[in-house]
C-alpha atoms as a PDB file:
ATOM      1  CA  UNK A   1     138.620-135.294 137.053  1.00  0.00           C
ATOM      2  CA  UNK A   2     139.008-138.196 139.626  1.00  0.00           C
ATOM      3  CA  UNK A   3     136.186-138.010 141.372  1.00  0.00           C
ATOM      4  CA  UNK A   4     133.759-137.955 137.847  1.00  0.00           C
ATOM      5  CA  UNK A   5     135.829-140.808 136.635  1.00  0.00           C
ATOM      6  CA  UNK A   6     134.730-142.582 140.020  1.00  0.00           C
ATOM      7  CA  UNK A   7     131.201-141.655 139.584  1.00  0.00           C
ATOM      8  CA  UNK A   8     131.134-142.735 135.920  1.00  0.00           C
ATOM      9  CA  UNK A   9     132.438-146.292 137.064  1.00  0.00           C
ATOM     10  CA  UNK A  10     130.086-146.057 139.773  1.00  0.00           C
ATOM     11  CA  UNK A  11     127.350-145.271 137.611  1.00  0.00           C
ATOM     12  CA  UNK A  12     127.743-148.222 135.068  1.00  0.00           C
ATOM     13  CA  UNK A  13     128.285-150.646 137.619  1.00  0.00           C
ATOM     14  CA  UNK A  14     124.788-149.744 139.493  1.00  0.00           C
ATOM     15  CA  UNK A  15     123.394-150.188 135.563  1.00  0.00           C
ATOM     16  CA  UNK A  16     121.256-153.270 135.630  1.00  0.00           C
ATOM     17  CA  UNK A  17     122.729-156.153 133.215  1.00  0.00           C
ATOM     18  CA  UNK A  18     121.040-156.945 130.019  1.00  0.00           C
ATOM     19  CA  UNK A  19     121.264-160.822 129.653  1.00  0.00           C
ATOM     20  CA  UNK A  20     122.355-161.637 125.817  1.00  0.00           C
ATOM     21  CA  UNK A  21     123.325-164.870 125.249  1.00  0.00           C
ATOM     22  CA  UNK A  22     124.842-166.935 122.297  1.00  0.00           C
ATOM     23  CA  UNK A  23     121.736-166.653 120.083  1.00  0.00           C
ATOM     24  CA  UNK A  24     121.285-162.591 120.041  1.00  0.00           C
ATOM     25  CA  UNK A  25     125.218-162.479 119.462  1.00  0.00           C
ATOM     26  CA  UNK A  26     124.584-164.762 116.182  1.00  0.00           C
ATOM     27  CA  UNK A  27     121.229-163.561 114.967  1.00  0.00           C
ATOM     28  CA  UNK A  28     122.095-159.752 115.774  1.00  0.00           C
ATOM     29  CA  UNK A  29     119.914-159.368 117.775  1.00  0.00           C
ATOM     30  CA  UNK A  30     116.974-159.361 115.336  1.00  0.00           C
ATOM     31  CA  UNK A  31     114.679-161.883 117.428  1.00  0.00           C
ATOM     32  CA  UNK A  32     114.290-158.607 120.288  1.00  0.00           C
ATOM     33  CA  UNK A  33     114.144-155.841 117.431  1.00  0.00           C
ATOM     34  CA  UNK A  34     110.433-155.078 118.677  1.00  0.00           C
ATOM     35  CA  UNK A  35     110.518-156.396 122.144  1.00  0.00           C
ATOM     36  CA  UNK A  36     112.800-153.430 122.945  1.00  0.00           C
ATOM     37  CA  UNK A  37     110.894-151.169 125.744  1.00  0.00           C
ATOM     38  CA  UNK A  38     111.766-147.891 126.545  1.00  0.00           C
ATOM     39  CA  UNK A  39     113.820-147.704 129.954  1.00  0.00           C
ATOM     40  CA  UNK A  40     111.716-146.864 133.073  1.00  0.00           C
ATOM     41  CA  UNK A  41     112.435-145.856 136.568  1.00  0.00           C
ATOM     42  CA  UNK A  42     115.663-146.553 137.759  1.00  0.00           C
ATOM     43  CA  UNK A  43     117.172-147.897 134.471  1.00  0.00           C
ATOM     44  CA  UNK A  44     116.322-144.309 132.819  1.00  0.00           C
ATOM     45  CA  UNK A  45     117.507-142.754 135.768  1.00  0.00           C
ATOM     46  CA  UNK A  46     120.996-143.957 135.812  1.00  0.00           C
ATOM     47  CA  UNK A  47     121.089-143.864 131.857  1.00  0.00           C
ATOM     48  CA  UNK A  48     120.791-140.116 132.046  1.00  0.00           C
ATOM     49  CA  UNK A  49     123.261-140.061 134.859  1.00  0.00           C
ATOM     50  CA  UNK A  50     126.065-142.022 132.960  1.00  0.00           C
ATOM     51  CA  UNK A  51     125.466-139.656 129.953  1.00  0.00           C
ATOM     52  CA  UNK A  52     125.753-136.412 132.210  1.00  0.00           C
ATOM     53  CA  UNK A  53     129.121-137.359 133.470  1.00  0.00           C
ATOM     54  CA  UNK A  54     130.290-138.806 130.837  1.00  0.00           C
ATOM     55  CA  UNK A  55     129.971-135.212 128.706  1.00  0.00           C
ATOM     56  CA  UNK A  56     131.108-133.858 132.114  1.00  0.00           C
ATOM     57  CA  UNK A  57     134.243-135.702 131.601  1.00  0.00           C
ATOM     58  CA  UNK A  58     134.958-134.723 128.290  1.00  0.00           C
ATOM     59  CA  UNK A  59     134.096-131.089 128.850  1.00  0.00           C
ATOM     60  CA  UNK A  60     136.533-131.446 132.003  1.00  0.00           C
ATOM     61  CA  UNK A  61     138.991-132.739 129.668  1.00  0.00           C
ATOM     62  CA  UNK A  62     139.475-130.420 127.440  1.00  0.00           C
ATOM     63  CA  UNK A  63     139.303-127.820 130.111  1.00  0.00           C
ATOM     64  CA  UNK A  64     142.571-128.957 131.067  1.00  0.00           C
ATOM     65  CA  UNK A  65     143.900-129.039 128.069  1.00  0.00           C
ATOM     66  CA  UNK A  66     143.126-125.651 127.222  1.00  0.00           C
ATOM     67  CA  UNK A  67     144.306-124.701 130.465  1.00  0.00           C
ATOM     68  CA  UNK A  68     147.824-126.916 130.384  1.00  0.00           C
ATOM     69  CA  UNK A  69     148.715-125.370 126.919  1.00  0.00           C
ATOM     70  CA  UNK A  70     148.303-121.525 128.322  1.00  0.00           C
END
């Protein structure tokens, strides 16, 4: 359970940063509705990666609860 919670903080922090500023916070973001692009590469990579571990965690989770109330 440690060591996925260290790769799931690992994982975010290697996540490169979107830049919002003021302006998408107040218009909601509309301005980039179709300038979105679909991750490529490395972004896609380590999106997939932070969504493995983090249902790894949860399933790990409730492992152990299972397993602590028997």
């Amino acid at each position: 359970m440690i060591i996925v919670s260290i790769l799931i903080i690992v994982a975010v922090m290697m996540q490169p940063a979107k830049n919002d500023n003021a302006a998408t916070a107040l218009s909601g973001g509309a301005l980039d509705l179709f300038s979105k692009q679909k991750p490529r590469g490395f972004e896609a990579f380590m999106q997939k990666v932070t969504v493995v571990l983090g249902v790894l965690f949860f399933a790990l989770s409730l492992a152990l609860v299972f397993i602590s109330s028997h």
